[in-house]
PDB file of N, CA and C in Angstrom:
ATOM      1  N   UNK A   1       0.842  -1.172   0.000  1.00  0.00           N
ATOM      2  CA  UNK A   1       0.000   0.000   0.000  1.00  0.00           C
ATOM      3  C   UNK A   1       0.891   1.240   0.000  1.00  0.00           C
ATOM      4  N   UNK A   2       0.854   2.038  -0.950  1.00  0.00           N
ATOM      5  CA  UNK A   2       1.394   3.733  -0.779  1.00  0.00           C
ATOM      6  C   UNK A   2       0.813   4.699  -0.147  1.00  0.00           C
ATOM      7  N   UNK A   3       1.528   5.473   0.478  1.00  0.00           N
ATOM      8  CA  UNK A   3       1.249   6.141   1.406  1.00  0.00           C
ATOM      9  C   UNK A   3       1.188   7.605   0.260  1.00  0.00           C
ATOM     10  N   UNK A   4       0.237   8.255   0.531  1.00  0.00           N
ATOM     11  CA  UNK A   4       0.416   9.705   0.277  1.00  0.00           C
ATOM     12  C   UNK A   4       1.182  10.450   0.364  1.00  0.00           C
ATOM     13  N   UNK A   5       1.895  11.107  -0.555  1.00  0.00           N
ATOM     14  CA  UNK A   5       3.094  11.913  -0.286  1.00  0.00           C
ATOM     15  C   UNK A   5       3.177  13.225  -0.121  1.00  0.00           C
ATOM     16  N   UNK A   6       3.699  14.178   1.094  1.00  0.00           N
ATOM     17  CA  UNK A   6       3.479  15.437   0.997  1.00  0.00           C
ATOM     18  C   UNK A   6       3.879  15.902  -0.271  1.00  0.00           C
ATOM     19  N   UNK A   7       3.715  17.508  -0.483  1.00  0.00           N
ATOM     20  CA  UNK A   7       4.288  17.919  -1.246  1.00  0.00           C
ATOM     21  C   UNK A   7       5.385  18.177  -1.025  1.00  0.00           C
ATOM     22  N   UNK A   8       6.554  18.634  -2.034  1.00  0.00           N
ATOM     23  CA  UNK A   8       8.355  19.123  -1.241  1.00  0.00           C
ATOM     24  C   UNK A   8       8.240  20.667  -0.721  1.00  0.00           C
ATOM     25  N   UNK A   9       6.896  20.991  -1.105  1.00  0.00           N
ATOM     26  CA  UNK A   9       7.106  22.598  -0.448  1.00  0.00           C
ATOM     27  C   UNK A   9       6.308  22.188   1.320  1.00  0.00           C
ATOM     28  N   UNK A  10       5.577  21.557   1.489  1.00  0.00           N
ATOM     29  CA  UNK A  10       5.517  21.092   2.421  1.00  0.00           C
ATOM     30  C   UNK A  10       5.903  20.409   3.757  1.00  0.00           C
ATOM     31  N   UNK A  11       6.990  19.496   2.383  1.00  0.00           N
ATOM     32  CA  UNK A  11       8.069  18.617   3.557  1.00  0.00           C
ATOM     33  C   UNK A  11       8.838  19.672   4.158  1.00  0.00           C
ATOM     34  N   UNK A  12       9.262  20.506   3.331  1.00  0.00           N
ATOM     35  CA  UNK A  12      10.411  21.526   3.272  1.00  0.00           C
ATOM     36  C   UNK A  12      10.058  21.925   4.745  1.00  0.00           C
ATOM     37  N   UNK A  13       8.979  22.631   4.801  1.00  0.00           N
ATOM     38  CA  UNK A  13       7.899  23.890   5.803  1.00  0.00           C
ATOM     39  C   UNK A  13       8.315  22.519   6.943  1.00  0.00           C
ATOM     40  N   UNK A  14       7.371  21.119   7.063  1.00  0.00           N
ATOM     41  CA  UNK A  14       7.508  20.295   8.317  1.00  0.00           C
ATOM     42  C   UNK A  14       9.232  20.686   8.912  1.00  0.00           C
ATOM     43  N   UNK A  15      10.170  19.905   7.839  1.00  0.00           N
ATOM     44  CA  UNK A  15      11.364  20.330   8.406  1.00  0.00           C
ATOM     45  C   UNK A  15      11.789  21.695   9.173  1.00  0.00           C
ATOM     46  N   UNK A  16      11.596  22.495   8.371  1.00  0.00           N
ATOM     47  CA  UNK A  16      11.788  23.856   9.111  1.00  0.00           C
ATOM     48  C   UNK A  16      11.698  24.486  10.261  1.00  0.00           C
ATOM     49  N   UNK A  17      10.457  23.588  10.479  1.00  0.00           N
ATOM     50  CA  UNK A  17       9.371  23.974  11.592  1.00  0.00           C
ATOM     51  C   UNK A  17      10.159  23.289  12.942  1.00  0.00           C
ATOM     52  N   UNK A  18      10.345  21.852  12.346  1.00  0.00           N
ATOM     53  CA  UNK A  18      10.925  21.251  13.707  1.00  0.00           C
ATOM     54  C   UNK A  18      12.524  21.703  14.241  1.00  0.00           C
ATOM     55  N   UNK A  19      13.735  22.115  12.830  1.00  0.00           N
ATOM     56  CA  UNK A  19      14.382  22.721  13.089  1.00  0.00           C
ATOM     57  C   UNK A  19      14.449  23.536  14.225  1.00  0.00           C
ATOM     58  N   UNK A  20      13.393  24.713  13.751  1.00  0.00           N
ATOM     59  CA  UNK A  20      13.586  25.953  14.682  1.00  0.00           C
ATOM     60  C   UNK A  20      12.971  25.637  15.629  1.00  0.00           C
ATOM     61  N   UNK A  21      12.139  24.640  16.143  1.00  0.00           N
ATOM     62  CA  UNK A  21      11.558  24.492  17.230  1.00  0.00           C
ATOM     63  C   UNK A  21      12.736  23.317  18.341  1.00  0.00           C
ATOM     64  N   UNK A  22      13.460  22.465  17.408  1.00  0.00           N
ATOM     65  CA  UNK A  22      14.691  22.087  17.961  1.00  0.00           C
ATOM     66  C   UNK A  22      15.886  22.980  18.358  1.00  0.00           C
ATOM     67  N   UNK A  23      15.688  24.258  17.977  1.00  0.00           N
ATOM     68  CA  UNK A  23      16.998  25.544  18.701  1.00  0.00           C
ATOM     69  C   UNK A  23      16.493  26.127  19.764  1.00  0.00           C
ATOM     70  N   UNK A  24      15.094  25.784  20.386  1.00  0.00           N
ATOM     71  CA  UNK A  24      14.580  26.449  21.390  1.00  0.00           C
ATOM     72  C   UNK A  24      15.018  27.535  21.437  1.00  0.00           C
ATOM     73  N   UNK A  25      14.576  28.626  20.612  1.00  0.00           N
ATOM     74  CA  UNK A  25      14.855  30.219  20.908  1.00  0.00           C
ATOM     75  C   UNK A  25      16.494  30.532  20.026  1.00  0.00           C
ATOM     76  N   UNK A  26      17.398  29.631  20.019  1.00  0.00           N
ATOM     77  CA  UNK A  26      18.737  29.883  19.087  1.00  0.00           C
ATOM     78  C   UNK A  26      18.741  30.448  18.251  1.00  0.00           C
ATOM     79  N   UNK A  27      19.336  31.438  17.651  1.00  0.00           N
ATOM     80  CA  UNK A  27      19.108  32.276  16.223  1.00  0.00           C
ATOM     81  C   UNK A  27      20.129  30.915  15.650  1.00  0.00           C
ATOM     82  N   UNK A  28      19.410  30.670  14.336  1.00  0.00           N
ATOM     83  CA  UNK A  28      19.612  29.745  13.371  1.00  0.00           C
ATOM     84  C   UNK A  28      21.085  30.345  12.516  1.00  0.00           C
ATOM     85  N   UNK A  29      22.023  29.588  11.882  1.00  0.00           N
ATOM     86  CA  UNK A  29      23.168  29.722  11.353  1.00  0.00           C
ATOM     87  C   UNK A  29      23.376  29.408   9.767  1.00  0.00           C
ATOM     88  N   UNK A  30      23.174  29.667   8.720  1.00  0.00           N
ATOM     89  CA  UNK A  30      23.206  29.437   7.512  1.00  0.00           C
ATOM     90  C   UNK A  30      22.373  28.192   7.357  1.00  0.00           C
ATOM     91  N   UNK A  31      21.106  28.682   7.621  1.00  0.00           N
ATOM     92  CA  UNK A  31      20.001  27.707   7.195  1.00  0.00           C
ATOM     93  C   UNK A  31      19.998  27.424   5.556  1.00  0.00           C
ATOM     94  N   UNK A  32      20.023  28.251   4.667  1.00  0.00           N
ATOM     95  CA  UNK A  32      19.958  28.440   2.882  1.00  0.00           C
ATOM     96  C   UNK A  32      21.375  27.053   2.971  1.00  0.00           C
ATOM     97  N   UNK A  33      22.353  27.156   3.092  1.00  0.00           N
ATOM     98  CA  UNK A  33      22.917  26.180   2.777  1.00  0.00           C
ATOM     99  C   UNK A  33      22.856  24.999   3.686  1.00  0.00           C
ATOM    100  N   UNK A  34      22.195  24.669   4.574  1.00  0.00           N
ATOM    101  CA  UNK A  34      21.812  23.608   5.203  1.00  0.00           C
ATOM    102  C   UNK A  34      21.097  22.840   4.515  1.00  0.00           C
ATOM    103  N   UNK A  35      20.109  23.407   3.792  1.00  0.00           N
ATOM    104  CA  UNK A  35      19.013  23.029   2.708  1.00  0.00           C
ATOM    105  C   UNK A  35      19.285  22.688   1.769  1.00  0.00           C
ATOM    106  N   UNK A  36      19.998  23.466   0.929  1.00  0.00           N
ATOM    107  CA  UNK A  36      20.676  23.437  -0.394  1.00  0.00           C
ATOM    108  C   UNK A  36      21.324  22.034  -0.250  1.00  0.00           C
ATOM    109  N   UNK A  37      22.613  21.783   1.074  1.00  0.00           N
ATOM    110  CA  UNK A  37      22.977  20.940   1.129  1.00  0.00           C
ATOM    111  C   UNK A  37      22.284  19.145   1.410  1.00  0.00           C
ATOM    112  N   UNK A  38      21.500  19.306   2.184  1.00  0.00           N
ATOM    113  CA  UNK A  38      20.485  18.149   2.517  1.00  0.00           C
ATOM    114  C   UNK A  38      19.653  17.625   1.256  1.00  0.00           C
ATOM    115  N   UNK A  39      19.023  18.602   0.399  1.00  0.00           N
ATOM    116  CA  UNK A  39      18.424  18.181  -0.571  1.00  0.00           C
ATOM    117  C   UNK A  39      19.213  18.272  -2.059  1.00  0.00           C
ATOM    118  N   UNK A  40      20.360  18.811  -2.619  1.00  0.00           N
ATOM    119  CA  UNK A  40      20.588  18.647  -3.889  1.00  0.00           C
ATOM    120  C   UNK A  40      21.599  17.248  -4.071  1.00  0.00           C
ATOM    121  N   UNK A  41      21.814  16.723  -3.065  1.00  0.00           N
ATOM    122  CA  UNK A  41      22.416  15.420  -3.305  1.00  0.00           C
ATOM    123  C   UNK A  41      21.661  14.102  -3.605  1.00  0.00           C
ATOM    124  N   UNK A  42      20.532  13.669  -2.603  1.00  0.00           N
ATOM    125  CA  UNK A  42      19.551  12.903  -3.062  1.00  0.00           C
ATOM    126  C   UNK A  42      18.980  13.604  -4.075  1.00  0.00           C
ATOM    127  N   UNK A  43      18.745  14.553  -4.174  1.00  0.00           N
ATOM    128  CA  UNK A  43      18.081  14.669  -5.995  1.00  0.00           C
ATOM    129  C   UNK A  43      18.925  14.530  -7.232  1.00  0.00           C
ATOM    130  N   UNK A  44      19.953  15.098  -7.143  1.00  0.00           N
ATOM    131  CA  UNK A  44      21.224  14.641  -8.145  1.00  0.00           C
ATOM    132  C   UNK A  44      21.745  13.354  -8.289  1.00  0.00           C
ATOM    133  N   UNK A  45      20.962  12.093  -6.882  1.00  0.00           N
ATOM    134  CA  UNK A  45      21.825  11.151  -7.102  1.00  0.00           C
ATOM    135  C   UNK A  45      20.574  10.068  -7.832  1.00  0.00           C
ATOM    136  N   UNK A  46      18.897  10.399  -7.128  1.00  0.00           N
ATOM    137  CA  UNK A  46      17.731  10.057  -7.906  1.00  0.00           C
ATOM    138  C   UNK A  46      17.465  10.224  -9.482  1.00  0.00           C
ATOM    139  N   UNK A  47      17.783  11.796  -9.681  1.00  0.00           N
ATOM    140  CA  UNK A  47      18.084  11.996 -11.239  1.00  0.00           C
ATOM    141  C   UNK A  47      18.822  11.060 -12.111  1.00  0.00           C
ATOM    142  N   UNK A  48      20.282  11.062 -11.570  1.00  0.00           N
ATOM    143  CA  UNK A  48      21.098  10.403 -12.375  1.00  0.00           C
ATOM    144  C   UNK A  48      20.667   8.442 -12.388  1.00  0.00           C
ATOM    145  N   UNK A  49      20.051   8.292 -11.085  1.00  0.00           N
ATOM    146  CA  UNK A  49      19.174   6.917 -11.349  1.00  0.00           C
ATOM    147  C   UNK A  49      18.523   6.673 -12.708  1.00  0.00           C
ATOM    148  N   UNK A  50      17.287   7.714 -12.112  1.00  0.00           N
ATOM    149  CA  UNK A  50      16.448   7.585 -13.196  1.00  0.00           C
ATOM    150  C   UNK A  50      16.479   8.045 -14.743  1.00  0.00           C
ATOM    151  N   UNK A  51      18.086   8.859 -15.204  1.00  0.00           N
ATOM    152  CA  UNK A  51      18.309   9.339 -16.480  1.00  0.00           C
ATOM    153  C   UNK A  51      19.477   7.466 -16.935  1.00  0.00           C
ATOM    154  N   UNK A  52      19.561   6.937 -15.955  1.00  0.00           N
ATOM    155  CA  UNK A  52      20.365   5.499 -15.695  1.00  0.00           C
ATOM    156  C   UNK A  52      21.564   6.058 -16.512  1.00  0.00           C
ATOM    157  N   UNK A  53      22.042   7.199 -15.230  1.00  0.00           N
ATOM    158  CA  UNK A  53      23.764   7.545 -15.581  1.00  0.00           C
ATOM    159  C   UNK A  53      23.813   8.305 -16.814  1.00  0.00           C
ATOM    160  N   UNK A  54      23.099   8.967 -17.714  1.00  0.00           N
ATOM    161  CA  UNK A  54      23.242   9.707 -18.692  1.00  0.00           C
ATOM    162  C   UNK A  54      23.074  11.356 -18.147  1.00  0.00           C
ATOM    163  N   UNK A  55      24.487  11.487 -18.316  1.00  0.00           N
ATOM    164  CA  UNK A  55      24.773  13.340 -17.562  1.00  0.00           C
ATOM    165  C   UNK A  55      23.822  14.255 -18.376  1.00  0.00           C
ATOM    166  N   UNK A  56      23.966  14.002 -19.675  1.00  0.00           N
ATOM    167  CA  UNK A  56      23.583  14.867 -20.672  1.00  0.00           C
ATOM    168  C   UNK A  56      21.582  15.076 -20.435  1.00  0.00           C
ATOM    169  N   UNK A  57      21.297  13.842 -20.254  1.00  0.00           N
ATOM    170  CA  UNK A  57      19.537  13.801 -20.159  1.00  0.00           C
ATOM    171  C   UNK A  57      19.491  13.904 -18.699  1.00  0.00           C
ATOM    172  N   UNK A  58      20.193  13.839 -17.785  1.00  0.00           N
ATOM    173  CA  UNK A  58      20.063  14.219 -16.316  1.00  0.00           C
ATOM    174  C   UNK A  58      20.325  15.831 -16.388  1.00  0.00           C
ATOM    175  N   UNK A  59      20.989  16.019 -16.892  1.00  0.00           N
ATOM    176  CA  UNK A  59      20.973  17.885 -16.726  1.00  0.00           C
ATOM    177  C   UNK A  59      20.354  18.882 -17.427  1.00  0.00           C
ATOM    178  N   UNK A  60      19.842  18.388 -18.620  1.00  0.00           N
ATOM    179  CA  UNK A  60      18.595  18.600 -19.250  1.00  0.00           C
ATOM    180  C   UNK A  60      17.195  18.200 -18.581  1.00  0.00           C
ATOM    181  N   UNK A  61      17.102  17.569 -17.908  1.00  0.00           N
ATOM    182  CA  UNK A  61      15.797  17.162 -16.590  1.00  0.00           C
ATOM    183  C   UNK A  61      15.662  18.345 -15.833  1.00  0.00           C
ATOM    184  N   UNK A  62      17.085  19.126 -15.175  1.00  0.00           N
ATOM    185  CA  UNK A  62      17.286  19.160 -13.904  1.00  0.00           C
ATOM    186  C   UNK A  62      17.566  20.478 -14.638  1.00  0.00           C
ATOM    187  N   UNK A  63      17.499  20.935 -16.057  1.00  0.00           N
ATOM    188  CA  UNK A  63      17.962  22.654 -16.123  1.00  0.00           C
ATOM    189  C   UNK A  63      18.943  23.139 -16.359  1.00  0.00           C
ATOM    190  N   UNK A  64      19.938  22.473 -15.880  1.00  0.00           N
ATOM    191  CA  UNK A  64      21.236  23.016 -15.956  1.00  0.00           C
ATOM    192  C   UNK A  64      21.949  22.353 -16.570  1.00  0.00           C
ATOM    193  N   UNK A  65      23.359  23.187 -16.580  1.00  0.00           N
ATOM    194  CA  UNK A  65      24.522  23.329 -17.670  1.00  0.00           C
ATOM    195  C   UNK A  65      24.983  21.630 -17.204  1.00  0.00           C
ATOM    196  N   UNK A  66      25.428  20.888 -18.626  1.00  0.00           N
ATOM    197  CA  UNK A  66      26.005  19.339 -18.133  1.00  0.00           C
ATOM    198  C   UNK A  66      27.615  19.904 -17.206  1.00  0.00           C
ATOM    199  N   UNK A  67      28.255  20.469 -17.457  1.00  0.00           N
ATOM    200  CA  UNK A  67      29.149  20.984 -16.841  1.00  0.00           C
ATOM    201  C   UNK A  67      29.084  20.916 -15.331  1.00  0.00           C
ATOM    202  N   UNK A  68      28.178  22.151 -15.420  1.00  0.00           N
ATOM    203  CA  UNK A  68      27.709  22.575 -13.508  1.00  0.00           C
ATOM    204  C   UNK A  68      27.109  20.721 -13.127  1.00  0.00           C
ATOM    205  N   UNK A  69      26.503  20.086 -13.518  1.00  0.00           N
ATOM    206  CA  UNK A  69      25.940  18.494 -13.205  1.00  0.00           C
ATOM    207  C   UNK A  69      27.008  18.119 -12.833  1.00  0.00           C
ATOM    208  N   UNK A  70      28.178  17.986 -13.460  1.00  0.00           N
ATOM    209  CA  UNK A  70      29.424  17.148 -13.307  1.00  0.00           C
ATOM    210  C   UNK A  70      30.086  17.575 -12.418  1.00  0.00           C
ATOM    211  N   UNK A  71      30.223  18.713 -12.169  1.00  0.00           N
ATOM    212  CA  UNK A  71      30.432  19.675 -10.972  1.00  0.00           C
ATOM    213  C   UNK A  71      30.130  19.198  -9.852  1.00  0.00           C
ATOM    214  N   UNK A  72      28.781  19.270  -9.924  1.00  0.00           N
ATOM    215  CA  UNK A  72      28.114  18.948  -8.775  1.00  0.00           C
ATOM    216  C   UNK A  72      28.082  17.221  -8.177  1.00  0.00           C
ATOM    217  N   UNK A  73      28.412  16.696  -9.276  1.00  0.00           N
ATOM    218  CA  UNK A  73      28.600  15.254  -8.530  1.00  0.00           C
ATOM    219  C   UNK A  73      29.541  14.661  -7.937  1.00  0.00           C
ATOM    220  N   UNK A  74      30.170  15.523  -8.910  1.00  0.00           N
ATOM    221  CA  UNK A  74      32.098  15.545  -8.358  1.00  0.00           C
ATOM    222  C   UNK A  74      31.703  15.823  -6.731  1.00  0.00           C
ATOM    223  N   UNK A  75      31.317  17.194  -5.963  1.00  0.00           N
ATOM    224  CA  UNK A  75      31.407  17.705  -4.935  1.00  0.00           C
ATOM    225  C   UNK A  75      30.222  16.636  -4.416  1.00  0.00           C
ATOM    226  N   UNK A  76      29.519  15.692  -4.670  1.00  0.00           N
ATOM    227  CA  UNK A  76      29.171  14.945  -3.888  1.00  0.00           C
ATOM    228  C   UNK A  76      29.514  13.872  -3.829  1.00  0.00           C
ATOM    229  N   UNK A  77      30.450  13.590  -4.285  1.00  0.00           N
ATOM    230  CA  UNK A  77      31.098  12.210  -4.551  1.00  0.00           C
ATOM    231  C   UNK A  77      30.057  11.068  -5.120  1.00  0.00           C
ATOM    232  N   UNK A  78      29.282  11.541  -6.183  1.00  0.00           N
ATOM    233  CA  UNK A  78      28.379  10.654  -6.974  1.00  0.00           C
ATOM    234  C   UNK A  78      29.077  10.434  -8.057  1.00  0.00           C
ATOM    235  N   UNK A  79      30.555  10.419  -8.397  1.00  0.00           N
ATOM    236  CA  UNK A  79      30.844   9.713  -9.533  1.00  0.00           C
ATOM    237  C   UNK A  79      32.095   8.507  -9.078  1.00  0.00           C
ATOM    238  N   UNK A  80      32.131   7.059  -9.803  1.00  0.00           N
ATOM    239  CA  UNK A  80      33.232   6.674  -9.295  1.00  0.00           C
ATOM    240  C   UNK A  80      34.228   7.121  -9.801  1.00  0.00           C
TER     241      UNK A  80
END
């Protein structure tokens, strides 16, 4: 059975929420790249699943330059 899936602007908001409610009162520290970081790796590494390793149709999916893709996998260590 599948479960209903939030939306990602949603999940996003749940996360957030518990974040700042986990700093009890803490002013928060480069949240934008906390995010950036948590989510463009599982999506870059799902993409390249589902393009089954083709940079060129994975970065055409995803918008961007095949370059910046390769870039970016490099810095996540998604290539062997």
């Amino acid at each position: 059975m599948r479960v209903k899936a939030r939306s990602i602007d949603e999940s996003v908001r749940v996360a957030l929420e518990q974040y700042f409610d986990d700093l009890r009162g803490t002013d928060p520290h480069g949240v934008h790249e906390m995010i950036i970081q948590a989510v463009e790796r599982p999506l870059l590494d799902f993409v390249m699943k589902r393009a089954e390793g083709n940079q060129s149709k994975a970065a055409e999916w995803l918008g961007i330059n095949r370059n910046t893709l390769r870039r970016k996998l490099l810095d996540h260590k998604l290539l062997p």
